[in-house]
Protein backbone atom coordinates (compact mmCIF):
# COMPACT_ATOMS: atom_id res chain seq x y z
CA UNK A 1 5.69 17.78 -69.14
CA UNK A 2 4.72 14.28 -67.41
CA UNK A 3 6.50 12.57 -70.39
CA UNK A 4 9.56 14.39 -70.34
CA UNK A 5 9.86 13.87 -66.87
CA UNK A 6 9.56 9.65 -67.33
CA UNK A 7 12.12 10.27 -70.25
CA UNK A 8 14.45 11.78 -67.60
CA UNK A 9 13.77 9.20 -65.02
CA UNK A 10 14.31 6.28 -67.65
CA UNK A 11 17.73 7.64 -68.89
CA UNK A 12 18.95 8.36 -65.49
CA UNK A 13 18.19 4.28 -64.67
CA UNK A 14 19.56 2.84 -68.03
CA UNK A 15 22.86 5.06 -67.55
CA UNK A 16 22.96 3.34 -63.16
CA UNK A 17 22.32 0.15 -64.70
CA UNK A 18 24.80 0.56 -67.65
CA UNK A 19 27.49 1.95 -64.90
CA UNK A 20 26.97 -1.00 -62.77
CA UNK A 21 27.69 -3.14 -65.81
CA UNK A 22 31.18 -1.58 -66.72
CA UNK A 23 33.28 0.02 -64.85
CA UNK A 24 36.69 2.01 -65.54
CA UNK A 25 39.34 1.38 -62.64
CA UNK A 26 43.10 2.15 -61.86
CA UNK A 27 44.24 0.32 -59.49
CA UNK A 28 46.72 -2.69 -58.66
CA UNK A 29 45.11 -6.33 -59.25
CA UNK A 30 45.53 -8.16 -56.12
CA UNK A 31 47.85 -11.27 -57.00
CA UNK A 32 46.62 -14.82 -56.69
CA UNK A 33 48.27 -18.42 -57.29
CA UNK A 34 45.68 -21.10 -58.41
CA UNK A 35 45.93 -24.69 -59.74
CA UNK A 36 44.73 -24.82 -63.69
CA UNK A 37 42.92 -27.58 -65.37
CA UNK A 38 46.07 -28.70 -66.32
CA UNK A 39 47.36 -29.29 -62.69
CA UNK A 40 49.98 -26.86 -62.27
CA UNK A 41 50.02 -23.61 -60.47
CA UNK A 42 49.52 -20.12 -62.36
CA UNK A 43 50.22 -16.92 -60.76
CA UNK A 44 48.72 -13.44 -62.22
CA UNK A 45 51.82 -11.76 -60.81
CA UNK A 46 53.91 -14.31 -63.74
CA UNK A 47 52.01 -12.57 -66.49
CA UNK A 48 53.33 -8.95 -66.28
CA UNK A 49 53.81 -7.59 -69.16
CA UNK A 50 50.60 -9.01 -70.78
CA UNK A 51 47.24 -8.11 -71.08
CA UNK A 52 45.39 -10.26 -69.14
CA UNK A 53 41.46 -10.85 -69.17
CA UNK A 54 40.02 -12.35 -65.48
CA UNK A 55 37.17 -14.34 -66.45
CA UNK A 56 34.97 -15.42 -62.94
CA UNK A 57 32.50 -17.73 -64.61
CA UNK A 58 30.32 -20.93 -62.92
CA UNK A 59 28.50 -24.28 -64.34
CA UNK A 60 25.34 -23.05 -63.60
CA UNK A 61 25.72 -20.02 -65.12
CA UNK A 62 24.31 -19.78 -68.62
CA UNK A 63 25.54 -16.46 -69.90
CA UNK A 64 29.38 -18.03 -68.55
CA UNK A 65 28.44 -20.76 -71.19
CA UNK A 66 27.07 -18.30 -73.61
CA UNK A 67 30.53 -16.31 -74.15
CA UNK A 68 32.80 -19.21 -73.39
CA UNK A 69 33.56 -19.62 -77.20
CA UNK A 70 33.85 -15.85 -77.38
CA UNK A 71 36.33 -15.29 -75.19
CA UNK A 72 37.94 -18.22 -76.99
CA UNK A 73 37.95 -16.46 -80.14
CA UNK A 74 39.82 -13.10 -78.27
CA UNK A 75 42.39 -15.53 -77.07
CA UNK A 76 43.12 -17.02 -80.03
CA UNK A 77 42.82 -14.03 -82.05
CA UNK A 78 44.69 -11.52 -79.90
CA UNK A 79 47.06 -13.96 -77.82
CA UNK A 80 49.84 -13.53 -79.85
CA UNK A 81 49.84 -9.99 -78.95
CA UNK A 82 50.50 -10.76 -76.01
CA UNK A 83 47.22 -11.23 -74.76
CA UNK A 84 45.62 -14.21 -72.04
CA UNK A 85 42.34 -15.00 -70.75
CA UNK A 86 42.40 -16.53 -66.93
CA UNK A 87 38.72 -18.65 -66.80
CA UNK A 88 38.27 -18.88 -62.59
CA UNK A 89 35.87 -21.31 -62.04
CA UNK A 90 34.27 -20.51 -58.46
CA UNK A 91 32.53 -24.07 -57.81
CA UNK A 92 33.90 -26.55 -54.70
CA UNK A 93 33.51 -29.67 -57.21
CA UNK A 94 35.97 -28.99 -60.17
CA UNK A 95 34.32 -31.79 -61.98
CA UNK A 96 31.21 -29.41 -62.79
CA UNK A 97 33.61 -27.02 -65.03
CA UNK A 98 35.11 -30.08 -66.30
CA UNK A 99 31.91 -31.50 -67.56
CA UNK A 100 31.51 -27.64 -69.05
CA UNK A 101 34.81 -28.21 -70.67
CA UNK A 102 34.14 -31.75 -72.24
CA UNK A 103 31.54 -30.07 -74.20
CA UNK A 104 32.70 -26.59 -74.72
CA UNK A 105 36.52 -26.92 -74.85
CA UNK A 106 38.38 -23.48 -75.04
CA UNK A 107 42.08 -23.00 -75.25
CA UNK A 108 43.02 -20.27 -72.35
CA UNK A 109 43.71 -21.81 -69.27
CA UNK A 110 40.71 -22.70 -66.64
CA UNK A 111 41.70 -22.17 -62.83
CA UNK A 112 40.09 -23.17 -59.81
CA UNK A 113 38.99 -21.42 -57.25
CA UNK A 114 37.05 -23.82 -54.71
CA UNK A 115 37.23 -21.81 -52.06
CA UNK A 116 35.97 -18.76 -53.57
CA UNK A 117 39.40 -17.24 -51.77
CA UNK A 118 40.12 -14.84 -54.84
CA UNK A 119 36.49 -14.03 -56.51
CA UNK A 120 36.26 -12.72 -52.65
CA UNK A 121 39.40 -10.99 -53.36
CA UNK A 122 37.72 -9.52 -56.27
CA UNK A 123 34.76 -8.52 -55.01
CA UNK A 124 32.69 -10.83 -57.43
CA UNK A 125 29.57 -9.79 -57.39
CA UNK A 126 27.82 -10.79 -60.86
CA UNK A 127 28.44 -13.86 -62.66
CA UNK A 128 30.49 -13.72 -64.88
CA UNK A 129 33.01 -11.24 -63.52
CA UNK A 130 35.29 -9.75 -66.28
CA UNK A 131 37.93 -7.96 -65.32
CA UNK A 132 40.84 -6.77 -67.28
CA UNK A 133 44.40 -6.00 -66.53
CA UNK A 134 47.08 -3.87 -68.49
CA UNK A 135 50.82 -4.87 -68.08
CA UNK A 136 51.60 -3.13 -65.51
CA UNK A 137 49.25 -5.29 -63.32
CA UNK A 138 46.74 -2.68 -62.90
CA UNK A 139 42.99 -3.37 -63.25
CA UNK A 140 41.82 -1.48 -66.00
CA UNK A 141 38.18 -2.55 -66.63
CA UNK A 142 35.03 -4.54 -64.77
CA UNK A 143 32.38 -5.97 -66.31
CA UNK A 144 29.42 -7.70 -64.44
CA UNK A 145 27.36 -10.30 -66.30
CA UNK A 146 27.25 -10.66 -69.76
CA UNK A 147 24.41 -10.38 -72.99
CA UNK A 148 25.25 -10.64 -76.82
CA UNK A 149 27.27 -7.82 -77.72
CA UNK A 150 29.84 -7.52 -74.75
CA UNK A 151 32.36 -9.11 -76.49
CA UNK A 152 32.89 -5.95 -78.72
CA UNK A 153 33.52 -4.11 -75.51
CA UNK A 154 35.87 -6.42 -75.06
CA UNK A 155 37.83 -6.65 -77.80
CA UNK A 156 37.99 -2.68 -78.48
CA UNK A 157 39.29 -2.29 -74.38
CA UNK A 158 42.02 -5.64 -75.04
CA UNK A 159 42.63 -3.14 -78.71
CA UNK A 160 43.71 -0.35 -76.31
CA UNK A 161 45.56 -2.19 -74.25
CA UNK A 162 47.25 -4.11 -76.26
CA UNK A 163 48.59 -0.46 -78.05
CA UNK A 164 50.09 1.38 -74.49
């Protein structure tokens, strides 16, 4: 009876804890302009029509590091699809993400956001923040943190997005 009862108790936590890690949402992403790596402006608004993966991701963060080259590989793999990954770096100094960069290069575009004006927009927070967007500029999924395995998440919700 006592064990039963702990079961219970144990699946209602992992099932909180696994909520708080994805989430399913329907609702408008709230626009942003930022200045990329490469020194001009992007604006989310500009990418209607594609999917579009918000990565929130610091330096100091080791699982940001950890699926950096994975998110690479969904960009390259699914961009033509018409697929992009926004990296928001949420540091003051950009020359912390750059140092990140030197060593682990990826090939979607890195924004800044030294302010922390849109991860507050957001409501970051975990780090990383995942969030993706269908083309009709509505968020679609949350994801808070990251550990091996996420990425299949990933690419099966960028899979059914990609199809609507």
């Amino acid at each position: 009876m006592v064990l039963q009862s702990c079961r219970h108790i144990l699946l209602g936590l992992l099932l909180i804890c696994h909520a708080s890690i994805a989430s399913t949402l329907q609702e408008p992403a709230p626009d942003f302009t930022l200045k990329s790596l490469s020194g001009e402006n992007l604006k989310l608004s500009e990418l209607r029509g594609e999917v579009v993966m918000v990565n929130f991701w610091a330096s100091w963060c080791g699982p940001c590091r950890q699926e950096m080259p994975l998110l690479d590989q969904l960009y390259q793999r699914y961009q033509p699809m018409g697929f992009t990954i926004l990296g928001v770096n949420v540091e003051e100094d950009p020359g912390l993400a750059r140092k990140v960069l030197k060593e682990q290069p990826v090939s979607f575009p890195i924004l800044f956001d030294r302010r922390n004006q849109v991860s507050e927009l957001y409501q970051v927070s975990a780090m990383p923040s995942t969030f993706l967007v269908d083309r009709d500029g509505k968020l679609r999924f949350l994801h808070k943190g990251y550990k091996p395995g996420y990425e299949e998440h990933y690419q099966a919700q960028i899979r059914e997005l990609i199809r609507e």
